[in-house]
Structures are given as structure tokens and as C-alpha cells.
N, C-alpha and C. Protein backbone atom coordinates (compact mmCIF):
# COMPACT_ATOMS: atom_id res chain seq x y z
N UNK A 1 -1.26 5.43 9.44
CA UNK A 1 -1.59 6.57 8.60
C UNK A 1 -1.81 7.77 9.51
N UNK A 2 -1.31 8.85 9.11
CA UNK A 2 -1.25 10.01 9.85
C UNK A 2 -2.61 11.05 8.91
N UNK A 3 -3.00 11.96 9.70
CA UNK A 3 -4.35 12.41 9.43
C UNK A 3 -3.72 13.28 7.74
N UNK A 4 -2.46 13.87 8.19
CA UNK A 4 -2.19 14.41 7.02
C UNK A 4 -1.86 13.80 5.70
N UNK A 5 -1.77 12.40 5.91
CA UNK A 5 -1.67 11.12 4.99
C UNK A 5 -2.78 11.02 4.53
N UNK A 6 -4.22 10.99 5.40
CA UNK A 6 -5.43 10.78 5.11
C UNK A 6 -5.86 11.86 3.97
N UNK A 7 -5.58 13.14 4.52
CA UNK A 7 -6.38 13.99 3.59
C UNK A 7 -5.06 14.14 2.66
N UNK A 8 -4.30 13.59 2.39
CA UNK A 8 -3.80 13.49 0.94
C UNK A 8 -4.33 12.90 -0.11
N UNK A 9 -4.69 11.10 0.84
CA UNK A 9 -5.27 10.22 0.29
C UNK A 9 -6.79 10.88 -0.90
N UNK A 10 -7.34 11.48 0.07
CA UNK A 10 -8.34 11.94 0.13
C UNK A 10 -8.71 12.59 -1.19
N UNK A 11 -7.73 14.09 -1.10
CA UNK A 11 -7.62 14.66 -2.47
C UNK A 11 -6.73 13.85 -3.92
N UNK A 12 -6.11 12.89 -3.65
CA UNK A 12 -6.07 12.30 -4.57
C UNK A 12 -6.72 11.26 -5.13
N UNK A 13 -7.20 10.42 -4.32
CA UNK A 13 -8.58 9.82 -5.03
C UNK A 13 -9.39 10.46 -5.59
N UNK A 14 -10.36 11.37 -4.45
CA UNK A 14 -10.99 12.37 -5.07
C UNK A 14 -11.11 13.39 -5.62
N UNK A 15 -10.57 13.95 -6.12
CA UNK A 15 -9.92 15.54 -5.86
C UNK A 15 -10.02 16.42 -4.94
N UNK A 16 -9.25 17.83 -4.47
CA UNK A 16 -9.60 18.16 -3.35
C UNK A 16 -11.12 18.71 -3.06
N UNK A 17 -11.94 19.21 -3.55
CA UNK A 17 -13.16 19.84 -4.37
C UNK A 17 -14.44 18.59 -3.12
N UNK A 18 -14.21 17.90 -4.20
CA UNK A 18 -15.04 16.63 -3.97
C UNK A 18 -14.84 15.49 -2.90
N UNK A 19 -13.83 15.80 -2.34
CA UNK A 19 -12.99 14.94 -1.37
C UNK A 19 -13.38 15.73 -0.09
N UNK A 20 -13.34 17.15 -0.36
CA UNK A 20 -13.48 17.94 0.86
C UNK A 20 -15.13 17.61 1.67
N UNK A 21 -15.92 17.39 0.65
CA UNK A 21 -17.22 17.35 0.43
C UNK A 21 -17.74 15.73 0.73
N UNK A 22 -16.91 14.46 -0.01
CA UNK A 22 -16.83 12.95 0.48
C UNK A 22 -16.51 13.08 2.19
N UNK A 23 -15.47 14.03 3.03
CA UNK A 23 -15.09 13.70 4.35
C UNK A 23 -16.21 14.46 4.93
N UNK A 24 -16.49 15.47 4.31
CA UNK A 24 -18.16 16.33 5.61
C UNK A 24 -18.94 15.59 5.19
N UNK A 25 -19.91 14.98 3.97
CA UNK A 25 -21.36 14.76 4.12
C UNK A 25 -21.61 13.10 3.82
N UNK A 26 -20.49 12.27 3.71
CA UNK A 26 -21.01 10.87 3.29
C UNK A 26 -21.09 10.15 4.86
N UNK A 27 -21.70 9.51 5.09
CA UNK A 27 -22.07 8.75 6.66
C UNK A 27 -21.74 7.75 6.32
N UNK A 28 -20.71 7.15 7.56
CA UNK A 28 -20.35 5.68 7.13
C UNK A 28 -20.72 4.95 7.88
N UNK A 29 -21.92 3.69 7.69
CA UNK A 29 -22.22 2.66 8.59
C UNK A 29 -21.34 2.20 10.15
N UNK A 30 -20.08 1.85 9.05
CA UNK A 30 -18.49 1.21 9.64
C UNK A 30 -18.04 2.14 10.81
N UNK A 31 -18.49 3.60 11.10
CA UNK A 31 -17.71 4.07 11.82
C UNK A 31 -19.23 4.75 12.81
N UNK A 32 -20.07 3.62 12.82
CA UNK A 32 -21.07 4.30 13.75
C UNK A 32 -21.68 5.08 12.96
N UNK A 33 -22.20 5.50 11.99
CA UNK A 33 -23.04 6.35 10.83
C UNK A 33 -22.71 7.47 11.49
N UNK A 34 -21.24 7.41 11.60
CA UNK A 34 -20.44 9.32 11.28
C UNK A 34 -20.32 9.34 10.15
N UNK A 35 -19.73 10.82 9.81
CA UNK A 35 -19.03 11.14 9.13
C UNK A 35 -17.65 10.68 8.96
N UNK A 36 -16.32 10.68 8.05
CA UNK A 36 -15.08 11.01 8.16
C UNK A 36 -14.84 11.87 8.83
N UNK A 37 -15.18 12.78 8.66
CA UNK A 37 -14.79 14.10 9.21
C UNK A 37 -14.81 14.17 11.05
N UNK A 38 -16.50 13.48 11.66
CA UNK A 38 -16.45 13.17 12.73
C UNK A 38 -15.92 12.38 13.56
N UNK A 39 -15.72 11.32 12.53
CA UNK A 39 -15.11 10.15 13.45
C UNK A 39 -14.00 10.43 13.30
N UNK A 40 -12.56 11.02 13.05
CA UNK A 40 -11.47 11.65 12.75
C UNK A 40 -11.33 12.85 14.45
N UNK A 41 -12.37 13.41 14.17
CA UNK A 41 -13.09 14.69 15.05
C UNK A 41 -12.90 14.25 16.49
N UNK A 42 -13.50 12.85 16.35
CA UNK A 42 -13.43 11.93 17.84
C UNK A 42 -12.59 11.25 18.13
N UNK A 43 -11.43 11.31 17.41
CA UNK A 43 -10.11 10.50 17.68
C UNK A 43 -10.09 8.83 16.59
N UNK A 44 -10.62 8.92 15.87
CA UNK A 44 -10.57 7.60 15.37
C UNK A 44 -9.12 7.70 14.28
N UNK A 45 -8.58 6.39 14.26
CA UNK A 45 -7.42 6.04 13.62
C UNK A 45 -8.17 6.26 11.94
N UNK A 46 -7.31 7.29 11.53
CA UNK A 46 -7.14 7.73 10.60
C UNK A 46 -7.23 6.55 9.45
N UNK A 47 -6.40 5.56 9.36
CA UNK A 47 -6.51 4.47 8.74
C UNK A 47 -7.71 3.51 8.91
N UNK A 48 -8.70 3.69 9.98
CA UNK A 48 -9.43 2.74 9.91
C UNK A 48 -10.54 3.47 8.88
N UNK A 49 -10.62 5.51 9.38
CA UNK A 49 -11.60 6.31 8.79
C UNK A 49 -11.35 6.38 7.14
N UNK A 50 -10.17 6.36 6.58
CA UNK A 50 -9.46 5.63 5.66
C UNK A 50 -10.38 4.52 4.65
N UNK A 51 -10.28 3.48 5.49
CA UNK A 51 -10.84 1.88 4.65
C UNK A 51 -12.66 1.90 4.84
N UNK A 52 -12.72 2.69 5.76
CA UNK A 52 -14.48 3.04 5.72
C UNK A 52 -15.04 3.64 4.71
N UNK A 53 -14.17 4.40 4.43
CA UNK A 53 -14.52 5.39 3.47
C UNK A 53 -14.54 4.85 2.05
N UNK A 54 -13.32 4.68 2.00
CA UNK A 54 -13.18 3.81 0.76
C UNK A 54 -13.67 2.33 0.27
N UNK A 55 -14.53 1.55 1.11
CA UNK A 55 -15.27 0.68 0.88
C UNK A 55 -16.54 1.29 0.67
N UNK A 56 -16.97 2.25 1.21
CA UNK A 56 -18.33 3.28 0.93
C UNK A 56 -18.16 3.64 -0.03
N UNK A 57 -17.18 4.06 -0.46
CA UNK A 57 -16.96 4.91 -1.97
C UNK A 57 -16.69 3.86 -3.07
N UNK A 58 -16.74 2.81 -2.76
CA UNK A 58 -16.24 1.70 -3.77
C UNK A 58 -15.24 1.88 -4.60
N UNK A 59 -14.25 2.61 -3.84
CA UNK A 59 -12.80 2.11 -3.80
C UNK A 59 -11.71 0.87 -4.64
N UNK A 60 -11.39 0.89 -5.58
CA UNK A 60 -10.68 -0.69 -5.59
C UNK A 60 -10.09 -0.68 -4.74
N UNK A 61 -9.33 -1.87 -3.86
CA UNK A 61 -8.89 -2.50 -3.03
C UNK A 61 -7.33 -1.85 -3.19
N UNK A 62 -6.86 -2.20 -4.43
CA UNK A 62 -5.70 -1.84 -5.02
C UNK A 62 -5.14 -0.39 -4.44
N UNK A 63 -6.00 0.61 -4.18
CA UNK A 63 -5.71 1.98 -3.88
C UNK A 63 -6.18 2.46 -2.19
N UNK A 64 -6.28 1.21 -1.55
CA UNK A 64 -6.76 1.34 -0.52
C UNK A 64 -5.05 1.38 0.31
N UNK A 65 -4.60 1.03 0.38
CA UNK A 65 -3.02 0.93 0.87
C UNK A 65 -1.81 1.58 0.31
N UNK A 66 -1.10 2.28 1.43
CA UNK A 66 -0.28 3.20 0.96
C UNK A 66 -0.04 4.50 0.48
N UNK A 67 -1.40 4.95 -0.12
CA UNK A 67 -1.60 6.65 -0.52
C UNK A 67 -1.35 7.05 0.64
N UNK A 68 -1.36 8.38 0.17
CA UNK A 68 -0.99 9.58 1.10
C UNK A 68 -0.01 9.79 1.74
N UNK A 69 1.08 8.98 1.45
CA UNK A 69 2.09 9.18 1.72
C UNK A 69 2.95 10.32 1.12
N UNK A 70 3.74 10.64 1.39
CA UNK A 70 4.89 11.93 0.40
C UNK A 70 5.83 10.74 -0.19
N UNK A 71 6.19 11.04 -1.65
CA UNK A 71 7.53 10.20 -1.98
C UNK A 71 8.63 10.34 -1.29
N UNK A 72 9.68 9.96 -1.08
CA UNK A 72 10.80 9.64 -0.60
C UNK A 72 11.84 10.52 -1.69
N UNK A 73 12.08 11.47 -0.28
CA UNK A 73 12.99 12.91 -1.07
C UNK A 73 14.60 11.65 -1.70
N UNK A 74 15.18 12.38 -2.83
CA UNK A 74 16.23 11.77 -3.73
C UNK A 74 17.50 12.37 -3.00
């Protein structure tokens, strides 16, 4: 997952509003009680800041894989 994958993910789970706001102020155990935003900040794989998040956010599983991708131009 590429960071710009991430914050797709991001605003589409959450919207962008609230998503912007889930990556600055929620602290995630999983990534050392950073932020998204920090641990991203410090080089962390996007995909791991990704499944942290979304197990914090209680996420279904189902939507944890694959967002943020762009569709596949026709």
C-alpha cells in the first residue's frame, strides 16, 4: 500500500472530514501509542498504519484489504 492508497482508504471509510481527524488524534497501541499520522511521519509501512487503524476503529475485516486503490482505467 502506497501512502496515497492509505489516505484514500482513509477518506473512504471515513470520510475525508473525519478521516483527516481519525489519522491526527486517535493513538494506536499497535504502532507504539502514535498516531497514524506519526507513525506514517516516521516511515512506517503504510499498510501496517493501515490495519492498526482499522482494528482501532473496529473496522470489519472485509474492508481491511484492497481499498485505496484507483480502479483500473477501461
Amino acid at each position: 500500500m502506497r501512502t496515497s492508497e492509505f489516505q484514500r482508504a482513509v477518506a473512504d471509510e471515513f470520510g475525508a472530514a473525519y478521516g483527516a481527524t481519525v489519522v491526527r488524534d486517535v493513538v494506536l497501541d499497535a504502532l507504539a501509542d502514535r498516531t497514524a499520522q506519526e507513525a506514517l511521519d516516521a516511515g512506517e509501512d503504510p499498510r501496517r498504519v493501515w490495519e492498526a487503524l482499522c482494528a482501532a476503529m473496529d473496522v470489519p475485516r472485509d474492508r481491511w484489504y484492497g481499498v485505496g486503490r484507483l480502479d483500473p482505467r477501461r
